[in-house]
C-alpha atoms as a PDB file:
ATOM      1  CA  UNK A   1       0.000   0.000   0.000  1.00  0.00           C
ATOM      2  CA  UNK A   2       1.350   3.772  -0.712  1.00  0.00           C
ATOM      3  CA  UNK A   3       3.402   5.168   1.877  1.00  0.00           C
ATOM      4  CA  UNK A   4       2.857   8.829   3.591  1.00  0.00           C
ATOM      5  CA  UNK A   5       5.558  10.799   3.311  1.00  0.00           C
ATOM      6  CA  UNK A   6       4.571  12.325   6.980  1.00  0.00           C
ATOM      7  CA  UNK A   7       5.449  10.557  10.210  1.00  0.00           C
ATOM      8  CA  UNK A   8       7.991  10.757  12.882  1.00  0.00           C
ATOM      9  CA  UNK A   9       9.675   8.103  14.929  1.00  0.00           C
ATOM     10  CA  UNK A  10      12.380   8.042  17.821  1.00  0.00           C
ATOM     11  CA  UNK A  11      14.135   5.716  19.985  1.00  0.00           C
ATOM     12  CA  UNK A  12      16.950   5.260  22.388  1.00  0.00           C
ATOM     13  CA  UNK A  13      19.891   2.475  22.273  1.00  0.00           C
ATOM     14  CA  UNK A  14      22.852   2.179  25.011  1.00  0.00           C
ATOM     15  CA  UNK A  15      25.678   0.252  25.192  1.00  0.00           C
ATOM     16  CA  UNK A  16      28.167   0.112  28.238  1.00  0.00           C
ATOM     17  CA  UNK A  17      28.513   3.734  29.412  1.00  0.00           C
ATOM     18  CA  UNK A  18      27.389   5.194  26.016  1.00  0.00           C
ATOM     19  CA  UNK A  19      23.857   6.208  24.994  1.00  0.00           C
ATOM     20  CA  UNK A  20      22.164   7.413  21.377  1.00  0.00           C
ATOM     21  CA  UNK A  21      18.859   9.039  21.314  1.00  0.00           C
ATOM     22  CA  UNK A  22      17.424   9.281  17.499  1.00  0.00           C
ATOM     23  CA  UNK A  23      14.245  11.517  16.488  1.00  0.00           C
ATOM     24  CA  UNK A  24      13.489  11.275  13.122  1.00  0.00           C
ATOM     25  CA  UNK A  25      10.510  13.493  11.165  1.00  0.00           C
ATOM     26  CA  UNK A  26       9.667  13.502   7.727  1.00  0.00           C
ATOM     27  CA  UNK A  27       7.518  16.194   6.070  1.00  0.00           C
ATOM     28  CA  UNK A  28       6.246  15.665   2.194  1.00  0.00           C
ATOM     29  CA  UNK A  29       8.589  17.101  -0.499  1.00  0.00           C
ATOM     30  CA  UNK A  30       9.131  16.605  -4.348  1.00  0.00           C
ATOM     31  CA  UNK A  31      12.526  15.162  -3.408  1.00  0.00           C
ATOM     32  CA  UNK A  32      14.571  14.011  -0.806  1.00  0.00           C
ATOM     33  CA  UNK A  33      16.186  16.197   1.742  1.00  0.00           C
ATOM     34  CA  UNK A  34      18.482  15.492   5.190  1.00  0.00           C
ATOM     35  CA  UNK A  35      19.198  17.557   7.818  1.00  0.00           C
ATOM     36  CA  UNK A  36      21.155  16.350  10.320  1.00  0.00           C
ATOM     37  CA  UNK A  37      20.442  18.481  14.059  1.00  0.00           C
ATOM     38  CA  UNK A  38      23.700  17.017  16.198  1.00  0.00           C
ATOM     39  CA  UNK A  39      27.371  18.137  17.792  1.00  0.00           C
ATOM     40  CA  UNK A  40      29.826  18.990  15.948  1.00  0.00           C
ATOM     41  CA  UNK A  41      32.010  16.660  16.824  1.00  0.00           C
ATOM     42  CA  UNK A  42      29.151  14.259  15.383  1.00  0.00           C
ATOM     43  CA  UNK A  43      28.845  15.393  11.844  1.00  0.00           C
ATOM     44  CA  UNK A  44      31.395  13.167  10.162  1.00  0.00           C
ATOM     45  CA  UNK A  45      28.346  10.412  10.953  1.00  0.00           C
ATOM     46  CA  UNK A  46      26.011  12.438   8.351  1.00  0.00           C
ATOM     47  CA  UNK A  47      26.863  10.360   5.508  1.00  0.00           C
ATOM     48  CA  UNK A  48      26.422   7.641   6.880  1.00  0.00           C
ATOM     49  CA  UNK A  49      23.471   8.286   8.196  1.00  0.00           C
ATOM     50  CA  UNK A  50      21.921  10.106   4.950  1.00  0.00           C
ATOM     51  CA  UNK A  51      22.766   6.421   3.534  1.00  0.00           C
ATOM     52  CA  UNK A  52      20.986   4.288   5.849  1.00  0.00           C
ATOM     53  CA  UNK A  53      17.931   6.666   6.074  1.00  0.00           C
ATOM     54  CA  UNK A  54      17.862   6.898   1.946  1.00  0.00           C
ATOM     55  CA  UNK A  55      17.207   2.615   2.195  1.00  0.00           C
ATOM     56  CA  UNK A  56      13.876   3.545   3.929  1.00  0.00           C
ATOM     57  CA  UNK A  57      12.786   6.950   2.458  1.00  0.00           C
ATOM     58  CA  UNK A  58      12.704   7.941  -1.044  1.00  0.00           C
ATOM     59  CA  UNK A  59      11.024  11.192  -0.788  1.00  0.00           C
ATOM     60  CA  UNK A  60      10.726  14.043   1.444  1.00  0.00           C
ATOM     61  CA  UNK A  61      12.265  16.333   3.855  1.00  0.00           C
ATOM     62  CA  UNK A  62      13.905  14.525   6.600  1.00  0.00           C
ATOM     63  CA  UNK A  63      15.206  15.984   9.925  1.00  0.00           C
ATOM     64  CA  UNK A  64      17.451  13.637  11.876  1.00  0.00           C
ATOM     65  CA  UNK A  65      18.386  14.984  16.065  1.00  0.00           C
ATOM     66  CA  UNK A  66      21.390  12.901  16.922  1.00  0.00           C
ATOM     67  CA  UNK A  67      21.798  13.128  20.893  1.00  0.00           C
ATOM     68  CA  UNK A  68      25.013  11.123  22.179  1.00  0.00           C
ATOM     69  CA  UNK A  69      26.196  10.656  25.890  1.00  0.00           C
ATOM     70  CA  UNK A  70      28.906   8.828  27.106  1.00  0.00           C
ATOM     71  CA  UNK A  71      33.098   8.858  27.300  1.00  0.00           C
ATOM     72  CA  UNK A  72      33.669   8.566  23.403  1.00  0.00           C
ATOM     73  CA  UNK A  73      31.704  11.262  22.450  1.00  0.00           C
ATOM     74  CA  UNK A  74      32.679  14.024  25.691  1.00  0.00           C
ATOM     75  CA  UNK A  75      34.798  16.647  24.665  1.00  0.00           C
ATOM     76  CA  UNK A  76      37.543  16.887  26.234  1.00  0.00           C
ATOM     77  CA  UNK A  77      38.825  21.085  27.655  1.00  0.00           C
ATOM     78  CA  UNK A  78      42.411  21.912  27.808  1.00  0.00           C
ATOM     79  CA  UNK A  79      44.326  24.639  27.889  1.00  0.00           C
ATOM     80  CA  UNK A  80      46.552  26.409  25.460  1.00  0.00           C
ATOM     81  CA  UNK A  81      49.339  26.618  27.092  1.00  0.00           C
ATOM     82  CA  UNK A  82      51.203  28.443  24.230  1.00  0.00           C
ATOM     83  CA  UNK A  83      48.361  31.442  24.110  1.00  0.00           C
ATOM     84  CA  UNK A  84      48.294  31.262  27.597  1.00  0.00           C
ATOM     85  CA  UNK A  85      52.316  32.193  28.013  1.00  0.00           C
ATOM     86  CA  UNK A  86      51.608  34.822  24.827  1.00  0.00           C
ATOM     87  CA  UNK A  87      49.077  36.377  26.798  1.00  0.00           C
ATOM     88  CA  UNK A  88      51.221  36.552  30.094  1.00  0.00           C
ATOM     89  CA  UNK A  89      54.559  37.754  27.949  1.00  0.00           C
ATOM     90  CA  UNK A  90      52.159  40.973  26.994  1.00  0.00           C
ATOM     91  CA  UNK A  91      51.105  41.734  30.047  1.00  0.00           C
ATOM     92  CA  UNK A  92      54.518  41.519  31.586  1.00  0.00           C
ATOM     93  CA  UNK A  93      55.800  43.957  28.954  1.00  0.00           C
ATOM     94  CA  UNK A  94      52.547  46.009  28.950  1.00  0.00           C
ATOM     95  CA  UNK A  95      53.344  46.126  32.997  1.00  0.00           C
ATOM     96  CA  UNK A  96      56.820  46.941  32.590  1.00  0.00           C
ATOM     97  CA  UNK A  97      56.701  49.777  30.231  1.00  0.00           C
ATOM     98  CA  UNK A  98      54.393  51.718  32.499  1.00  0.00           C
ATOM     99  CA  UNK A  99      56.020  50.470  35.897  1.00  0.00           C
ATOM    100  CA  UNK A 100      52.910  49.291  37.382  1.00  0.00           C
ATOM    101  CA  UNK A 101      52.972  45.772  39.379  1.00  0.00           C
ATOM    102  CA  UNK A 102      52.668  42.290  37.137  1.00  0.00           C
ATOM    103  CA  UNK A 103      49.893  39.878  38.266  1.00  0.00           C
ATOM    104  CA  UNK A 104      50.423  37.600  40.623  1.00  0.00           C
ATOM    105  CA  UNK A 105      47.088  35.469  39.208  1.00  0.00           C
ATOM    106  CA  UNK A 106      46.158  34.245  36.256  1.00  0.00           C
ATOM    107  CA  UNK A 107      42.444  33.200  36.615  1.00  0.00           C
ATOM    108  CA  UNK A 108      41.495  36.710  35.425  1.00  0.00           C
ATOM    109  CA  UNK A 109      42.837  35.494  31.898  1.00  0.00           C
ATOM    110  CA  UNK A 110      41.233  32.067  31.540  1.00  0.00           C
ATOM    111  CA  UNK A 111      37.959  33.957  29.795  1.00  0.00           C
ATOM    112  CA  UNK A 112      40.241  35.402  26.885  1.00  0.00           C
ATOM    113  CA  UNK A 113      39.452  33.803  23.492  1.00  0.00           C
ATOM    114  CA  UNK A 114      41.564  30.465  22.743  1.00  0.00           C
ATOM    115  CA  UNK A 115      42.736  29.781  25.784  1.00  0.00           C
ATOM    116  CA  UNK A 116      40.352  27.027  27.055  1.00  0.00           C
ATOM    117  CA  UNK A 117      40.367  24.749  23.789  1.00  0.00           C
ATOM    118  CA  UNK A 118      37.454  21.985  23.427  1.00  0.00           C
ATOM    119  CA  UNK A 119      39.343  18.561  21.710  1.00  0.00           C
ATOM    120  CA  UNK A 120      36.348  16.140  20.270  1.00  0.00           C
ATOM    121  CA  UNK A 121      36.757  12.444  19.865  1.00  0.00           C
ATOM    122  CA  UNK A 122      38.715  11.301  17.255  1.00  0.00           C
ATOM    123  CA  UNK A 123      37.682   9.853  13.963  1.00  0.00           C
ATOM    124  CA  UNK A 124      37.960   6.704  14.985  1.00  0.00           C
ATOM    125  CA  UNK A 125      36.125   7.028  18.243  1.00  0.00           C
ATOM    126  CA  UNK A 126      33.052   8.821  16.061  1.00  0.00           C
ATOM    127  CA  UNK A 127      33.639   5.247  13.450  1.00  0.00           C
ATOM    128  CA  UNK A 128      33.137   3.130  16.889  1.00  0.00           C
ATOM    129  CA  UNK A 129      30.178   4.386  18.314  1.00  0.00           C
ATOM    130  CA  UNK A 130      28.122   4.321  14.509  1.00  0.00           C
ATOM    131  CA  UNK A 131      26.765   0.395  15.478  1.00  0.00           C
ATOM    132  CA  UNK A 132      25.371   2.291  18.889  1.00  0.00           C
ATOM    133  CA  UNK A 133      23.898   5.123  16.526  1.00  0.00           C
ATOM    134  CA  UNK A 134      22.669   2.703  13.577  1.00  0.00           C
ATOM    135  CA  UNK A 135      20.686   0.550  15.865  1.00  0.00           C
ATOM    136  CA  UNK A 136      18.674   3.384  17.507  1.00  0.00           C
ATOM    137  CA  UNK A 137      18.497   5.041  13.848  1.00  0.00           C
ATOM    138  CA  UNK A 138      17.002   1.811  12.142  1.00  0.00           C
ATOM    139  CA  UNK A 139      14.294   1.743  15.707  1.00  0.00           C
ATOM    140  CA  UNK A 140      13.505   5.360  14.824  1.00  0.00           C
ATOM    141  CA  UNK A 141      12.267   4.481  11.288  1.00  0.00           C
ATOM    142  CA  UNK A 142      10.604   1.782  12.193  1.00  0.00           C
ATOM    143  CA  UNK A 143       8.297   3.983  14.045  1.00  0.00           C
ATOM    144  CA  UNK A 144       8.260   6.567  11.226  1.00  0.00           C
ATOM    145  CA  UNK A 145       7.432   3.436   8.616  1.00  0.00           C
ATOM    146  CA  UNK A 146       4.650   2.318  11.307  1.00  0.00           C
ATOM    147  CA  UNK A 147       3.501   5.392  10.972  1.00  0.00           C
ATOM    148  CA  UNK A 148       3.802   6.541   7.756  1.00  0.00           C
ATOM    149  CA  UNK A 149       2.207   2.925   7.105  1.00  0.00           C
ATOM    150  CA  UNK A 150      -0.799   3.890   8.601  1.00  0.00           C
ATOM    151  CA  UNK A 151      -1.536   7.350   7.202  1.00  0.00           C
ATOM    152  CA  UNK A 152      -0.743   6.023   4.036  1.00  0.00           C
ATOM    153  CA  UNK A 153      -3.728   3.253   4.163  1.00  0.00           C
ATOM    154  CA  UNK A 154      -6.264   5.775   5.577  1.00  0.00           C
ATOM    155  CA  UNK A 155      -5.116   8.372   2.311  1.00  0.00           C
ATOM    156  CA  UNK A 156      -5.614   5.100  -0.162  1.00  0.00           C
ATOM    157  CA  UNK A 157      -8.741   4.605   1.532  1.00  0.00           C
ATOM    158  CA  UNK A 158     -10.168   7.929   0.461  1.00  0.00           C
ATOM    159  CA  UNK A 159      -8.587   8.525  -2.950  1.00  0.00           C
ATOM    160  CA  UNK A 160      -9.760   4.737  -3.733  1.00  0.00           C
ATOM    161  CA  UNK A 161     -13.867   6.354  -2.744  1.00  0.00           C
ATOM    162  CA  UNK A 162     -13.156   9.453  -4.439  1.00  0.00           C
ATOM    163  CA  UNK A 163     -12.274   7.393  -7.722  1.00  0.00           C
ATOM    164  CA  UNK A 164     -15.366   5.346  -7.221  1.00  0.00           C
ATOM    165  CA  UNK A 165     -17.373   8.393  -7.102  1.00  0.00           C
ATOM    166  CA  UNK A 166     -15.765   9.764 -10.011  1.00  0.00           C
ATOM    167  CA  UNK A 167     -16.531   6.285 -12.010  1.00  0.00           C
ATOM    168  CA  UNK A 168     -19.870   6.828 -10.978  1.00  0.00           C
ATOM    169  CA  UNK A 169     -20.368  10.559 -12.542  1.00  0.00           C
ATOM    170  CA  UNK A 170     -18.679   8.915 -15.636  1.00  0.00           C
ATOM    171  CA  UNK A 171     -20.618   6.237 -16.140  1.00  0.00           C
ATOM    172  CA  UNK A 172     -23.740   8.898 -16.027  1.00  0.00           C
ATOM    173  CA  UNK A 173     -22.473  11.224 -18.001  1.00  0.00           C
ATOM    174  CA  UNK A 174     -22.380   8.089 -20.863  1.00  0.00           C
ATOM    175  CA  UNK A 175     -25.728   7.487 -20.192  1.00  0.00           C
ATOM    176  CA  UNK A 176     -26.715  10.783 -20.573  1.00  0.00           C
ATOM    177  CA  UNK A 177     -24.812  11.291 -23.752  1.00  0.00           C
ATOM    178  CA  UNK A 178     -26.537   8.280 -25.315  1.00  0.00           C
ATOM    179  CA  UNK A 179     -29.817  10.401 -25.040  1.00  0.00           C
ATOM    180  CA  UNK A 180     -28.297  14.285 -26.370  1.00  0.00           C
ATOM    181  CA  UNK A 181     -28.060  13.306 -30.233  1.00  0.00           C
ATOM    182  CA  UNK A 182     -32.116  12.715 -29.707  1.00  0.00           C
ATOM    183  CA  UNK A 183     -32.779  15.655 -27.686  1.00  0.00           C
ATOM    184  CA  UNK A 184     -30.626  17.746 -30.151  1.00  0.00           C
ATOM    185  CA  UNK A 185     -32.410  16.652 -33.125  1.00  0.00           C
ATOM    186  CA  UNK A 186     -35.940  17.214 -31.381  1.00  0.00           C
ATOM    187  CA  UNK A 187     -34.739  20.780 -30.749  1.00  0.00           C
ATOM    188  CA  UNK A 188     -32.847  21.878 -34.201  1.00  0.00           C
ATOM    189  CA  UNK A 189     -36.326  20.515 -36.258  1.00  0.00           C
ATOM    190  CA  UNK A 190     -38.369  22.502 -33.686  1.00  0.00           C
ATOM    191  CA  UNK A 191     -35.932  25.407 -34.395  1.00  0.00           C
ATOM    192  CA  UNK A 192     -35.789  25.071 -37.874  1.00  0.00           C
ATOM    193  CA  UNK A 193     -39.411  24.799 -38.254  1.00  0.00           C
ATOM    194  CA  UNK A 194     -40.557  27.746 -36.048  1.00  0.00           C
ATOM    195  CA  UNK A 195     -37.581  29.577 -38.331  1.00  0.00           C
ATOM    196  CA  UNK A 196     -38.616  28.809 -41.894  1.00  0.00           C
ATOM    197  CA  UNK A 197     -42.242  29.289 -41.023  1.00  0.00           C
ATOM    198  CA  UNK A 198     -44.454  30.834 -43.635  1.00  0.00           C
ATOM    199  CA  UNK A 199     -42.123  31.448 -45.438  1.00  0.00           C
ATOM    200  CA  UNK A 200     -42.830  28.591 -48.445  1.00  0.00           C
ATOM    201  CA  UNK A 201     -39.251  26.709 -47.625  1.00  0.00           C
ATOM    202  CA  UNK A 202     -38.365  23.010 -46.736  1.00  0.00           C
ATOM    203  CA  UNK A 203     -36.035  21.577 -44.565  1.00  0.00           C
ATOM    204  CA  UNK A 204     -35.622  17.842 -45.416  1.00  0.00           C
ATOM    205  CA  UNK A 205     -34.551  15.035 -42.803  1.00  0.00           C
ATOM    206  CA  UNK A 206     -31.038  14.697 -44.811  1.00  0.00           C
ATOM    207  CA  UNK A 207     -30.516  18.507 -43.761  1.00  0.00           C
ATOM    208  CA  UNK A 208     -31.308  17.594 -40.280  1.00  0.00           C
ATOM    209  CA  UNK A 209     -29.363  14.685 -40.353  1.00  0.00           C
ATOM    210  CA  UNK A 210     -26.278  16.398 -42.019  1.00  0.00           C
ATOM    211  CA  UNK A 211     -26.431  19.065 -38.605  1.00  0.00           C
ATOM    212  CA  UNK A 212     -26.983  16.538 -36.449  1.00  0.00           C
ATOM    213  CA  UNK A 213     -23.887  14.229 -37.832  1.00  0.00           C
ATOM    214  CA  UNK A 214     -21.627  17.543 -37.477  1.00  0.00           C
ATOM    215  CA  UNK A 215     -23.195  18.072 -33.961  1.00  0.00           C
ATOM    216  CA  UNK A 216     -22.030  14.490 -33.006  1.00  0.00           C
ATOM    217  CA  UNK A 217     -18.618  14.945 -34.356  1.00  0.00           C
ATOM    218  CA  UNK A 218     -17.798  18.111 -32.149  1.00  0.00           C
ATOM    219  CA  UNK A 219     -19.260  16.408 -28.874  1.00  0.00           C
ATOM    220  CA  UNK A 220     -18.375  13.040 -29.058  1.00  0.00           C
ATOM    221  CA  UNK A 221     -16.809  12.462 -25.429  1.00  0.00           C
ATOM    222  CA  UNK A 222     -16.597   8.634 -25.879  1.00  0.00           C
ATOM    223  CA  UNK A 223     -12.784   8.319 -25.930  1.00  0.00           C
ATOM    224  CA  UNK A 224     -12.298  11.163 -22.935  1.00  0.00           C
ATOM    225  CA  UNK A 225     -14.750   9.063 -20.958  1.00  0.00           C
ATOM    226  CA  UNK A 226     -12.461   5.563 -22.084  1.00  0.00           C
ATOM    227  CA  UNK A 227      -9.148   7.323 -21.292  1.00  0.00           C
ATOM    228  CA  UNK A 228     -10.856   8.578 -17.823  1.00  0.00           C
ATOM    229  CA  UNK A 229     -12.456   4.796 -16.490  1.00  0.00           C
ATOM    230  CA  UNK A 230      -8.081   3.688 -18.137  1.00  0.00           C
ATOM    231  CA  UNK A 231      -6.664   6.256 -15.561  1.00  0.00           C
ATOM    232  CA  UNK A 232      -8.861   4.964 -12.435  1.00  0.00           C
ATOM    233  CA  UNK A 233      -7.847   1.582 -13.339  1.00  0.00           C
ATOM    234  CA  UNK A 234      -3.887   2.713 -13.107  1.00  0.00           C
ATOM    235  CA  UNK A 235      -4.523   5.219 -10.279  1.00  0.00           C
ATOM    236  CA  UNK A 236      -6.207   1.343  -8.183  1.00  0.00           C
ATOM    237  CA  UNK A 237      -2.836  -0.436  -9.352  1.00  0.00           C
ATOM    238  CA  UNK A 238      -0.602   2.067  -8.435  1.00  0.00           C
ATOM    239  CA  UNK A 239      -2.034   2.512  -5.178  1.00  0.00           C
ATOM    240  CA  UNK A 240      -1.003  -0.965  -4.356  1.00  0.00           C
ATOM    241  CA  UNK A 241       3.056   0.321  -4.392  1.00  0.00           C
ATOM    242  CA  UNK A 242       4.757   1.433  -1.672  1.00  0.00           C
ATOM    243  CA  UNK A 243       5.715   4.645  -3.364  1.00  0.00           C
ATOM    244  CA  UNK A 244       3.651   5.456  -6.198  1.00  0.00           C
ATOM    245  CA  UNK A 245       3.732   9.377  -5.374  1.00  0.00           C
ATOM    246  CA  UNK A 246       4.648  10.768  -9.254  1.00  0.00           C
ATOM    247  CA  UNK A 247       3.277   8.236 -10.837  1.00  0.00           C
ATOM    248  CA  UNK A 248       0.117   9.632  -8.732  1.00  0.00           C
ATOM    249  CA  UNK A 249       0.274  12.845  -9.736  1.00  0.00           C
ATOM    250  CA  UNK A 250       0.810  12.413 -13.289  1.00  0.00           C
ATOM    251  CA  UNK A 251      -2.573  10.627 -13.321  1.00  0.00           C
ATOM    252  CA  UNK A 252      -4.385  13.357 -11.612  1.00  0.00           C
ATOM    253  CA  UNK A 253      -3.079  15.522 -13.765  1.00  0.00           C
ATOM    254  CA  UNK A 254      -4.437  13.422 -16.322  1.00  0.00           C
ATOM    255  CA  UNK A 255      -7.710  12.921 -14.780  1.00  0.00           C
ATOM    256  CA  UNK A 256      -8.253  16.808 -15.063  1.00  0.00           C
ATOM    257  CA  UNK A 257      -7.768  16.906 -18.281  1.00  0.00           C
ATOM    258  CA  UNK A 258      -9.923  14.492 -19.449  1.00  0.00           C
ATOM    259  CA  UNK A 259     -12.902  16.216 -16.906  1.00  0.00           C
ATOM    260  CA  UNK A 260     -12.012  19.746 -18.408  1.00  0.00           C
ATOM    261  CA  UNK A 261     -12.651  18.189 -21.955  1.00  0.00           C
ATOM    262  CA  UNK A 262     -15.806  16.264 -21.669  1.00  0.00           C
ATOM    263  CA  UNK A 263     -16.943  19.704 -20.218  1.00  0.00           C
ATOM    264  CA  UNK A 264     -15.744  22.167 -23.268  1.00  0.00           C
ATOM    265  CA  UNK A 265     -17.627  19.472 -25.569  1.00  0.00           C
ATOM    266  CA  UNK A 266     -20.672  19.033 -23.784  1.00  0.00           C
ATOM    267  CA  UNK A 267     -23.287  21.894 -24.030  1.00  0.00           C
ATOM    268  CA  UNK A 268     -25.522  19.998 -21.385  1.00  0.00           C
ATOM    269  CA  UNK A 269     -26.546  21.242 -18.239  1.00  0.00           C
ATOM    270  CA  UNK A 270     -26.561  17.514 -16.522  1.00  0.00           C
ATOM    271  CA  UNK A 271     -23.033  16.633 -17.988  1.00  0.00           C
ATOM    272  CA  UNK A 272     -21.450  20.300 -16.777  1.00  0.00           C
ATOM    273  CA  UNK A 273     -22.893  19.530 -13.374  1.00  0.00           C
ATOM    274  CA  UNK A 274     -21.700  16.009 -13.657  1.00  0.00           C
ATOM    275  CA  UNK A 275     -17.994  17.319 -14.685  1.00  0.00           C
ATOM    276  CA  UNK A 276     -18.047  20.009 -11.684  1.00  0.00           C
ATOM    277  CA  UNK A 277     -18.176  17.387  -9.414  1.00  0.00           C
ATOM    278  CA  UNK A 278     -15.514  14.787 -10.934  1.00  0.00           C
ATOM    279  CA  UNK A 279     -13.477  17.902 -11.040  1.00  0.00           C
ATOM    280  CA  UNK A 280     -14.272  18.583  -7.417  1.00  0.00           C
ATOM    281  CA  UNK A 281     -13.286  15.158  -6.440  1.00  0.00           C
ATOM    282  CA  UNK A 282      -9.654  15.104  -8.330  1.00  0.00           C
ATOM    283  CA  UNK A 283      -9.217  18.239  -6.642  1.00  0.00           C
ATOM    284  CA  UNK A 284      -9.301  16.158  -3.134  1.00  0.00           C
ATOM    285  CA  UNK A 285      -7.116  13.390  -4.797  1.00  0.00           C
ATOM    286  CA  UNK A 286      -4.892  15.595  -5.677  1.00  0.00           C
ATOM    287  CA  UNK A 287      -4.285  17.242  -2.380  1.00  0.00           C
ATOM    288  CA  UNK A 288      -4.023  13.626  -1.091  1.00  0.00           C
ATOM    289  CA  UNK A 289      -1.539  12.810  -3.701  1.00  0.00           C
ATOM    290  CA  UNK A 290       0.750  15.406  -2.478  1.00  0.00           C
ATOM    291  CA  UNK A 291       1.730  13.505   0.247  1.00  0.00           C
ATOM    292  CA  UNK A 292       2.250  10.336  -1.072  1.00  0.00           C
ATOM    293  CA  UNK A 293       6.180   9.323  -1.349  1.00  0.00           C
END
């Protein structure tokens, strides 16, 4: 069954003294996006975790929070002992030239920029700790696929009534076009009669006919309404794939057309009615569609 492309999932794995929290949301979009919300000293772990989230995803805008505890991901604080001694050798000459007393204390220059230095965890401390942040990655997206799962039935659901509904108005507007040519011809001898009336001329049935075969020709709506009940068909097939999403909206794109056709060609009040409301309903399918991966 099609997949949302909405949901959100999150879990936590541990191992020893070490522990990953993973939040994972996905919002619809035309292609797929990462953004990875961790430490710094975590981002050399994007790649691999754009990889293992593009084997469950195809489509949309993903936002992955990356929260790791434990003593290979603590940064360690040292000091520069080098800027320190800089810093000291200008205040002692600072001191000197103006013959005022050095400092006996340095705390006072421990807030100066680049003296307290943060050193992250190597790159191979950040390689060991991906099998503790791949397992509580892979538990996050199971809960986004359980729930993506889930809206993704209920939106088949709907587009699968809304394309019943629509088969419905087609199959009426057929029926009702099986009855125009009649109706027309009624109405253009009544016209043509109350027009040529005392006035000594004759309209024969081939005349009639002739207008009435040209009339045909310019409303004929049987292949739009063959080409619509072809779409519904693929629209019910594709709605049995896991991520039908453009395949989707090509059809509804599709299923417009054909609607806004049968309506230019059909001068009937019934059949425009009938065409508002197939329109109305791939309107809804359409909005659906959006969020389909």
């Amino acid at each position: 069954m099609a997949l949302s492309m909405s949901g959100c999932g999150d879990a936590v794995a541990t191992d020893g003294g070490n522990s990953c929290r993973v939040e994972v949301r996905v919002v619809n979009n035309r292609f797929f996006k990462l953004a990875l919300r961790a430490r710094d000293g975590h981002a050399a772990l994007e790649a691999s975790i754009d990889a293992a989230v593009r084997t469950r995803i195809r489509r949309g805008a993903v936002q992955v929070t990356l929260e790791v505890d434990g003593p290979l991901t603590m940064a360690q604080r040292r000091l520069d002992l080098a800027q320190l001694g800089a810093y000291l050798d200008d205040l002692e000459r600072f001191c000197s030239q103006r013959d005022v007393p050095v400092p006996q204390a340095v705390d006072g220059l421990l807030g100066l920029p680049g003296i307290l230095v943060e050193h992250w965890p190597s790159g191979g401390s950040i390689e060991a700790l991906w099998p503790l942040v791949s397992r509580a990655l892979s538990q996050a997206l199971d809960g986004v696929d359980a729930m993506r799962r889930r809206e993704g039935e209920a939106m088949a659901r709907d587009m699968l009534a809304c394309c019943d509904e629509i088969r419905g108005l087609a199959s009426g507007i057929a029926a009702r076009a099986s009855d125009l040519l009649e109706e027309h011809r009624v109405r253009l001898r009544e016209r043509v009669s109350r027009a040529v009336a005392g006035l000594g001329v004759t309209v024969g049935e081939a005349d009639v006919a002739r207008e009435i075969a040209l009339l045909a020709d310019r409303s004929d709506i049987a292949e739009e309404l063959v080409r619509l009940e072809s779409h519904l068909r693929q629209f019910s097939r594709l709605l049995a794939d896991e991520s039908p999403g453009r395949q989707l909206d090509f059809l509804t794109q599709e299923l417009a057309r054909e609607a806004n056709t049968i309506g230019s060609k059909s001068a009937d009040v019934g059949v425009a009615h009938a065409v508002v409301e197939i329109k109305t309903r791939v309107e809804r399918v359409r909005e659906l569609v959006q969020n389909v991966e």
